[in-house]
N, C-alpha and C. Protein backbone atom coordinates (compact mmCIF):
# COMPACT_ATOMS: atom_id res chain seq x y z
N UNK A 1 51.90 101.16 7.86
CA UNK A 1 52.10 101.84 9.13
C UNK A 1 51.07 101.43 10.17
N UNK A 2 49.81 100.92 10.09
CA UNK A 2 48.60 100.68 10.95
C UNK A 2 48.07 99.58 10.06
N UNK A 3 48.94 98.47 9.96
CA UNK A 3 48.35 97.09 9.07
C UNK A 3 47.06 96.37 9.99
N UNK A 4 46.82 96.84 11.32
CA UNK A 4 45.93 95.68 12.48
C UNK A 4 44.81 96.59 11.91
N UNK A 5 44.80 97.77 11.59
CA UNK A 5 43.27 98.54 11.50
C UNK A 5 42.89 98.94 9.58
N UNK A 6 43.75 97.60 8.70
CA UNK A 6 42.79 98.32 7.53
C UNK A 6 41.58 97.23 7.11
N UNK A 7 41.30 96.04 8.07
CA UNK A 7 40.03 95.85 7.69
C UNK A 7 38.98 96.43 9.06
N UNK A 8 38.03 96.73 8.57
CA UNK A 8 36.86 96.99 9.57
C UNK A 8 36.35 95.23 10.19
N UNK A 9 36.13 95.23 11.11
CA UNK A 9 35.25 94.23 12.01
C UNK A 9 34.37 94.25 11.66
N UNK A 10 33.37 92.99 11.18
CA UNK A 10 32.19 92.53 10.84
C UNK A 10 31.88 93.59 9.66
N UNK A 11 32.26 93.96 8.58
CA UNK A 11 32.40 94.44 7.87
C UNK A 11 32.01 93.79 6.48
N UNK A 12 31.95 91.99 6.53
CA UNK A 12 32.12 91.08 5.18
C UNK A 12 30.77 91.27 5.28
N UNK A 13 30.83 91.26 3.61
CA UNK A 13 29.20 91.15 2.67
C UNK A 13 29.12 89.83 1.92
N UNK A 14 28.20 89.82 1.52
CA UNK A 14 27.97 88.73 0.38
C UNK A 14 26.55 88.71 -0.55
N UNK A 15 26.68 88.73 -1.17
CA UNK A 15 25.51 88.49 -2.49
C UNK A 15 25.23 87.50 -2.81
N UNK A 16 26.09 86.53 -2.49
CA UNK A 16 26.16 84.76 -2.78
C UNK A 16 27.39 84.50 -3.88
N UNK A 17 27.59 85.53 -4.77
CA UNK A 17 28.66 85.37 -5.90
C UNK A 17 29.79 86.24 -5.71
N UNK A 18 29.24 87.49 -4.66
CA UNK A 18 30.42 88.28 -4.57
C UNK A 18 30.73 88.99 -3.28
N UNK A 19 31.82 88.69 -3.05
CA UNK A 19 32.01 89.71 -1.36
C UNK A 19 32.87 90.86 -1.40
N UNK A 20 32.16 91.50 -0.19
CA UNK A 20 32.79 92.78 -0.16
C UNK A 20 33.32 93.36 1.92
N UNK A 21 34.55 93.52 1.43
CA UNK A 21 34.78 94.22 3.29
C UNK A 21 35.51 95.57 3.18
N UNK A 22 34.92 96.40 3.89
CA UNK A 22 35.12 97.95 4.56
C UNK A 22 36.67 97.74 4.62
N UNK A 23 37.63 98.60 4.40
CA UNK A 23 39.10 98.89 4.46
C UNK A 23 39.47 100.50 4.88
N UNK A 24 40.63 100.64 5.76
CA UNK A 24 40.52 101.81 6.25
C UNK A 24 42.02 101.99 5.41
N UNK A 25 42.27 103.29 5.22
CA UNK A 25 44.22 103.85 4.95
C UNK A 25 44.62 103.18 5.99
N UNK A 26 46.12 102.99 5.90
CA UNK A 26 47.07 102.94 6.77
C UNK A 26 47.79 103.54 6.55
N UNK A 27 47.44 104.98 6.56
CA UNK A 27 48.54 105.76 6.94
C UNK A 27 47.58 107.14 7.29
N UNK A 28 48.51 108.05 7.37
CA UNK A 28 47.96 109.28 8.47
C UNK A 28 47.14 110.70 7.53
N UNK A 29 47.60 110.34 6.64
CA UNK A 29 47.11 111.52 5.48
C UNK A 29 46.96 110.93 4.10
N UNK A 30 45.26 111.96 3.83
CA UNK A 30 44.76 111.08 2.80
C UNK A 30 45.70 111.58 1.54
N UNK A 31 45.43 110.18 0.87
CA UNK A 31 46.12 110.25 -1.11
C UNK A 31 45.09 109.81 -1.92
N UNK A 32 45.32 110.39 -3.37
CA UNK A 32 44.50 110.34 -4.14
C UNK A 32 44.40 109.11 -4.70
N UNK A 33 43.42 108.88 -5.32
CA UNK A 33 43.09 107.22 -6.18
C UNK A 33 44.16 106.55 -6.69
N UNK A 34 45.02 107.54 -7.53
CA UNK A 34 45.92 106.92 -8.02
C UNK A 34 47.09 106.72 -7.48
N UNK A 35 47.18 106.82 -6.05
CA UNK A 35 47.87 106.24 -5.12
C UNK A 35 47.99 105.03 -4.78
N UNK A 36 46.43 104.55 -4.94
CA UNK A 36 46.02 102.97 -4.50
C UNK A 36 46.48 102.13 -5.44
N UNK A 37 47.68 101.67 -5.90
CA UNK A 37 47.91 100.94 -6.49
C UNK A 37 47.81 99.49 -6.80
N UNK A 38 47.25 99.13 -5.96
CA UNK A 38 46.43 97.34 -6.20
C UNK A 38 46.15 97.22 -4.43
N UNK A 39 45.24 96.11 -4.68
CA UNK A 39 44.65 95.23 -3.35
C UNK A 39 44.46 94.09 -4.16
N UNK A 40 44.49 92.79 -2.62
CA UNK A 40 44.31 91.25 -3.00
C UNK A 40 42.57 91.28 -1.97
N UNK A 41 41.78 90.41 -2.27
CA UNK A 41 41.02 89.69 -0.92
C UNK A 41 40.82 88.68 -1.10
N UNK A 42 41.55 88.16 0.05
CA UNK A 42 41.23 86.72 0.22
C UNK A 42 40.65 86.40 1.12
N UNK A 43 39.79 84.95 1.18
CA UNK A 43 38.63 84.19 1.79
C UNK A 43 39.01 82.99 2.13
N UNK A 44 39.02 83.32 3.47
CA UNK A 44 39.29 81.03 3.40
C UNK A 44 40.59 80.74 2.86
N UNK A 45 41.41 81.50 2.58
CA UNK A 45 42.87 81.17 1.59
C UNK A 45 42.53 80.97 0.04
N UNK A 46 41.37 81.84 -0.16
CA UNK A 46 40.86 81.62 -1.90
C UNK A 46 40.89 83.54 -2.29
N UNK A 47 41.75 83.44 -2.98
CA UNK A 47 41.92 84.89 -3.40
C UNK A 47 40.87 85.21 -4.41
N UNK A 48 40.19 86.59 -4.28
CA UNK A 48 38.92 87.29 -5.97
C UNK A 48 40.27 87.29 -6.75
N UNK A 49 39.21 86.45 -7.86
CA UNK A 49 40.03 87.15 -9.09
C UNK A 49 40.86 88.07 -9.23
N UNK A 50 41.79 88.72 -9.94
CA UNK A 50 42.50 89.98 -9.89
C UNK A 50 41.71 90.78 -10.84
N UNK A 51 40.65 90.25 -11.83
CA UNK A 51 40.19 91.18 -12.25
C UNK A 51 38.78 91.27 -12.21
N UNK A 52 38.46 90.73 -11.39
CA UNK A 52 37.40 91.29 -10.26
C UNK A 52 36.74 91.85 -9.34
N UNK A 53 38.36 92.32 -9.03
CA UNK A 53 38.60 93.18 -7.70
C UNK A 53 37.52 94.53 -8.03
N UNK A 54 37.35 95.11 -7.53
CA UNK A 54 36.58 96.50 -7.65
C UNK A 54 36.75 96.86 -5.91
N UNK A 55 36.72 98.92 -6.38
CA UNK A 55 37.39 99.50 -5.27
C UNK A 55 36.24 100.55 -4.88
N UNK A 56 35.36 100.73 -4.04
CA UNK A 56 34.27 102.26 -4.18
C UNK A 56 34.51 102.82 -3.09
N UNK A 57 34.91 103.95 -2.94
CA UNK A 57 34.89 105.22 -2.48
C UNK A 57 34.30 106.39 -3.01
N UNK A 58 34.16 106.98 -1.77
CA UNK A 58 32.97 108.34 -2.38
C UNK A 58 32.04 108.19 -2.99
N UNK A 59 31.27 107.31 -3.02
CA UNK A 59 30.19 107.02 -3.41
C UNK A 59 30.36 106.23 -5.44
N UNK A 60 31.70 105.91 -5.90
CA UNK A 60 32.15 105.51 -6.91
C UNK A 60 32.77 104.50 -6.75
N UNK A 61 32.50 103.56 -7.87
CA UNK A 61 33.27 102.41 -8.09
C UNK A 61 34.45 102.54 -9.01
N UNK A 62 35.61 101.45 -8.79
CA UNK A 62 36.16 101.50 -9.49
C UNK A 62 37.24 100.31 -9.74
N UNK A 63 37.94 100.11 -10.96
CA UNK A 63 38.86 99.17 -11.01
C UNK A 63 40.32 99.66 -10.55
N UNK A 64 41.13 99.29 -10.23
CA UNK A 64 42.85 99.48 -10.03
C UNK A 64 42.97 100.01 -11.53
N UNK A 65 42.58 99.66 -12.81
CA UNK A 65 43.14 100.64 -14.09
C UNK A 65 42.85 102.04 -13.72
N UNK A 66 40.98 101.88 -13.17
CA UNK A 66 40.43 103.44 -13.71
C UNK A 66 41.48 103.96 -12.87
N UNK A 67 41.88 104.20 -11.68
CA UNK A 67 42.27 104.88 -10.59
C UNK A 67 43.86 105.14 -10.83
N UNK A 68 44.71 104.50 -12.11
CA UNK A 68 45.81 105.01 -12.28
C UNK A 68 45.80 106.57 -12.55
N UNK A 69 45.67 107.26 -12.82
CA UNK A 69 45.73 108.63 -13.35
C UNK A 69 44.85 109.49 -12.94
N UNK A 70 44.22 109.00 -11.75
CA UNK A 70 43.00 109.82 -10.97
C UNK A 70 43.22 110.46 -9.35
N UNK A 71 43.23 111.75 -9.87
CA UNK A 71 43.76 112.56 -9.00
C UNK A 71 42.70 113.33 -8.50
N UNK A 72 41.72 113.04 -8.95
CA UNK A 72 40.43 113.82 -8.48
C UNK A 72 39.58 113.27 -7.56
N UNK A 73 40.06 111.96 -7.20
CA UNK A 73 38.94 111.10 -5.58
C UNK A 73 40.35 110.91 -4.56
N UNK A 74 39.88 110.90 -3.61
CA UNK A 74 40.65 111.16 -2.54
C UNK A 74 40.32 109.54 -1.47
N UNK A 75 41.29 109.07 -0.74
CA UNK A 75 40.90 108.43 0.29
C UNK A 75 41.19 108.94 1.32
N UNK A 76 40.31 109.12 2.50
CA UNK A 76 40.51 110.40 3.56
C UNK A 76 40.76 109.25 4.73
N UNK A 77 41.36 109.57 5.93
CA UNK A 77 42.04 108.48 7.28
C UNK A 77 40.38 108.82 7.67
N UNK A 78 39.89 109.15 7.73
CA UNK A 78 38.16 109.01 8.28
C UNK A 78 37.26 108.60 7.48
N UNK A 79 37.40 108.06 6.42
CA UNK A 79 36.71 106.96 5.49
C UNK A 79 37.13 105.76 5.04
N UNK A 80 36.29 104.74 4.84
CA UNK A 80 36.47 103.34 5.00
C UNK A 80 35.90 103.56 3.37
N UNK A 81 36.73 102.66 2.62
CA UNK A 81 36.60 102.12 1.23
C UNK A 81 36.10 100.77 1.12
N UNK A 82 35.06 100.42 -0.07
CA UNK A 82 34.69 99.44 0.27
C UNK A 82 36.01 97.99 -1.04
N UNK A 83 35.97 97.04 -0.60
CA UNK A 83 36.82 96.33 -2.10
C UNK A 83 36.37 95.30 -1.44
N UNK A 84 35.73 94.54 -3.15
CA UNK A 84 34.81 93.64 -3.68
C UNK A 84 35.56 92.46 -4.27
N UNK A 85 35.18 91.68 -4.71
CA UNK A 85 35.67 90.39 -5.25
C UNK A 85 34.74 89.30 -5.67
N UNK A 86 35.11 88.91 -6.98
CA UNK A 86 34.13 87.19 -7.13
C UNK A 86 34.61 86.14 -6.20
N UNK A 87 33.83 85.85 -5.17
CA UNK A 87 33.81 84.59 -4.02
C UNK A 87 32.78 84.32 -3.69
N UNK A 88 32.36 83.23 -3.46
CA UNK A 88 31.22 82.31 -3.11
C UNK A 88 31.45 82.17 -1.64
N UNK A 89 31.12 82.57 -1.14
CA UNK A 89 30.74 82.79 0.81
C UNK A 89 30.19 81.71 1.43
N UNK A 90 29.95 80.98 2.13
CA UNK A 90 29.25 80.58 3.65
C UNK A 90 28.81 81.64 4.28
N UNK A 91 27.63 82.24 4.50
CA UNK A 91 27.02 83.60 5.14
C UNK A 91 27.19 83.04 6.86
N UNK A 92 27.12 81.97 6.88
CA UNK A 92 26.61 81.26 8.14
C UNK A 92 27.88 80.50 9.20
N UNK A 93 28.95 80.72 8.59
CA UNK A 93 30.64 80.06 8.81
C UNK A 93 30.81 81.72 8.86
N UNK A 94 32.38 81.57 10.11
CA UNK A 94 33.34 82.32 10.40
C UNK A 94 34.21 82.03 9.42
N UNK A 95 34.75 83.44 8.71
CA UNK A 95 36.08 83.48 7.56
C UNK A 95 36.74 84.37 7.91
N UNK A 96 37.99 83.69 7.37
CA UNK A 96 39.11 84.13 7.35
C UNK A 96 39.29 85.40 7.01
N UNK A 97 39.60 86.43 6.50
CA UNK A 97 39.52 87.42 5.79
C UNK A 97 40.80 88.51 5.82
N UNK A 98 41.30 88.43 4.79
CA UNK A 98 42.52 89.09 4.52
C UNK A 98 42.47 90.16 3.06
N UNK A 99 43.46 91.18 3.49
CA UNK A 99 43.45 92.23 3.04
C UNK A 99 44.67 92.75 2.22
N UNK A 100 45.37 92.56 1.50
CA UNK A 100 46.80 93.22 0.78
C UNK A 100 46.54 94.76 0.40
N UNK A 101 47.01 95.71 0.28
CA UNK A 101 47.52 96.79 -0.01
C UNK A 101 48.33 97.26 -0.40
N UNK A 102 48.79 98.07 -1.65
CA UNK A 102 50.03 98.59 -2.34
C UNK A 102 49.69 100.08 -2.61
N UNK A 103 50.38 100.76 -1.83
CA UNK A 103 50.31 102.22 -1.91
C UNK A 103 51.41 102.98 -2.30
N UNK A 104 51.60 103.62 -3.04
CA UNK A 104 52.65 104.87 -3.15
C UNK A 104 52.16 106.21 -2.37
N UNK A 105 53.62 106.64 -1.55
CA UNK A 105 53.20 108.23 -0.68
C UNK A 105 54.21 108.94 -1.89
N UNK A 106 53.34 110.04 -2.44
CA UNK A 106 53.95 110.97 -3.45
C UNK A 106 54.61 111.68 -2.88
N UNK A 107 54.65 111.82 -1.78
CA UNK A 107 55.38 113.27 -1.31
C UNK A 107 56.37 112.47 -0.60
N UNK A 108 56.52 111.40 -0.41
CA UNK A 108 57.82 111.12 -0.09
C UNK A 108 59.09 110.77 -0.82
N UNK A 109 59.64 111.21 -1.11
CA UNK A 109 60.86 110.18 -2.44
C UNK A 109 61.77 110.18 -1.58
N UNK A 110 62.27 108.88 -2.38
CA UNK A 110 63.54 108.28 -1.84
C UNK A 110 64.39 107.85 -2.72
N UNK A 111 63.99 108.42 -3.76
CA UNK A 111 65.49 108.49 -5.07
C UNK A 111 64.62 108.80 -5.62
N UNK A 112 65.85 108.96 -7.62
CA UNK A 112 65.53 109.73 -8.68
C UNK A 112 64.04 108.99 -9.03
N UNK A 113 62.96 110.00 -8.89
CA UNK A 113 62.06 110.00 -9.59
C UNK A 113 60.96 108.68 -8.84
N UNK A 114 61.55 108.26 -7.89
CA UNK A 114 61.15 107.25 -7.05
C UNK A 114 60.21 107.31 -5.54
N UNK A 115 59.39 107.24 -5.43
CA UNK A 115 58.48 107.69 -4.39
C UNK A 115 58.11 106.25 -3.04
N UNK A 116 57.97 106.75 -2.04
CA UNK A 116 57.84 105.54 -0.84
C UNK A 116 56.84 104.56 -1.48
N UNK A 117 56.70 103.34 -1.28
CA UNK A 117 55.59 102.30 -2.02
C UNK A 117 56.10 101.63 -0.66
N UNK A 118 54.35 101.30 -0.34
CA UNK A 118 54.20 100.07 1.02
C UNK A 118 53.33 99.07 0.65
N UNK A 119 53.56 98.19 1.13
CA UNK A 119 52.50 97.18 0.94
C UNK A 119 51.84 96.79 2.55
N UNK A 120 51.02 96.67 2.50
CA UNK A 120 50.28 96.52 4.13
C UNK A 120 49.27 95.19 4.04
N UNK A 121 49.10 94.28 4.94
CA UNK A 121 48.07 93.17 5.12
C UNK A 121 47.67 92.77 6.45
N UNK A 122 46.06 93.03 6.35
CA UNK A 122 45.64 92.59 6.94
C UNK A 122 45.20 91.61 7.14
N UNK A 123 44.65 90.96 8.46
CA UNK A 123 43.60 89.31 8.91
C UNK A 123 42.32 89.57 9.69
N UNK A 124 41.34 88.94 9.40
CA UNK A 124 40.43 89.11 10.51
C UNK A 124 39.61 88.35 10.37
N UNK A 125 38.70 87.20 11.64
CA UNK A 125 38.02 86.44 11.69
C UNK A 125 36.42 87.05 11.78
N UNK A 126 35.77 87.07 10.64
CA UNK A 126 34.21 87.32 10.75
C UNK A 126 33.27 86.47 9.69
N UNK A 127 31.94 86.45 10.66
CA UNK A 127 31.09 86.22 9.97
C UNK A 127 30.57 87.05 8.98
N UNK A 128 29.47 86.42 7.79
CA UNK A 128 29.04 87.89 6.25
C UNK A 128 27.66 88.07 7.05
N UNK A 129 27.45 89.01 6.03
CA UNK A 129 26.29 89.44 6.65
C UNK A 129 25.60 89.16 4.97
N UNK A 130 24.32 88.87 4.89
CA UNK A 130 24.04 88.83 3.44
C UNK A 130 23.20 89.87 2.48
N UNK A 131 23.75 90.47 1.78
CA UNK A 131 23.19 91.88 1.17
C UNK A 131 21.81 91.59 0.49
C-alpha cells in the first residue's frame, strides 16, 4: 500500500561482512511478528543470503522461523524495523538498495480460511554509514 516509504533514507549500515537498513510497514495498522512473513535485501543486485536475513524490532532479533507463531511483538506504523543480511559493502560508493516484503493482514480474508497476503518492494540510492 506505501511501497516508496518502506526503506528509510540513509539508513544502510555496514560492519564490513554485514548490512543492515531501517524498514517502515506499509500499511496503516500495526500486525504482529507473525505477520511478517519473509523479506529479501538486496545490494548492488546481490541478494543476503536467505538464511541470513535477520529481522529486530523492539529491541529483539529475529529470524523469519522465530516470528512464525509470534503473536507477542508487534510492528507499529511509527516504528522502523531494522533487517540485516551477509553482504560485503563499499562504505564509500552509492548502493543500490532494495527491499521485498511479504505480509499477511489477518483481519482481512478473502476466502475459506485465506487471509490478504501482499508483497511490497522497495529502491533507494544511499551511501553506508560504517558501524
Amino acid at each position: 500500500m506505501i511501497p516508496d516509504r518502506i526503506i528509510e533514507q540513509d539508513t544502510l549500515r555496514s560492519d564490513g561482512s554485514r548490512a543492515s537498513v531501517e524498514v517502515r510497514i506499509p500499511w496503516y495498522r500495526a500486525l504482529p511478528a507473525s505477520c511478517i512473513a519473509g523479506a529479501a535485501l538486496t545490494i548492488d543486485g546481490v541478494a543476503a543470503p536467505v538464511e541470513t536475513l535477520r529481522w529486530e524490532m523492539n529491541g529483539r532479533t529475529f529470524s523469519f522461523a522465530d516470528m512464525v507463531d509470534d503473536t507477542d511483538e508487534w510492528w507499529f506504523p511509527v516504528d522502523s524495523a531494522v533487517l540485516s543480511g551477509d553482504l560485503e559493502i563499499d562504505p564509500a560508493a552509492d548502493h543500490e538498495v532494495s527491499v521485498d516484503l511479504t505480509l499477511y493482514i489477518p483481519y482481512i480474508v478473502i476466502g475459506d480460511d485465506e487471509v490478504l497476503h501482499i508483497e511490497e518492494r522497495d529502491s533507494k540510492t544511499m551511501k553506508a554509514v560504517t558501524a
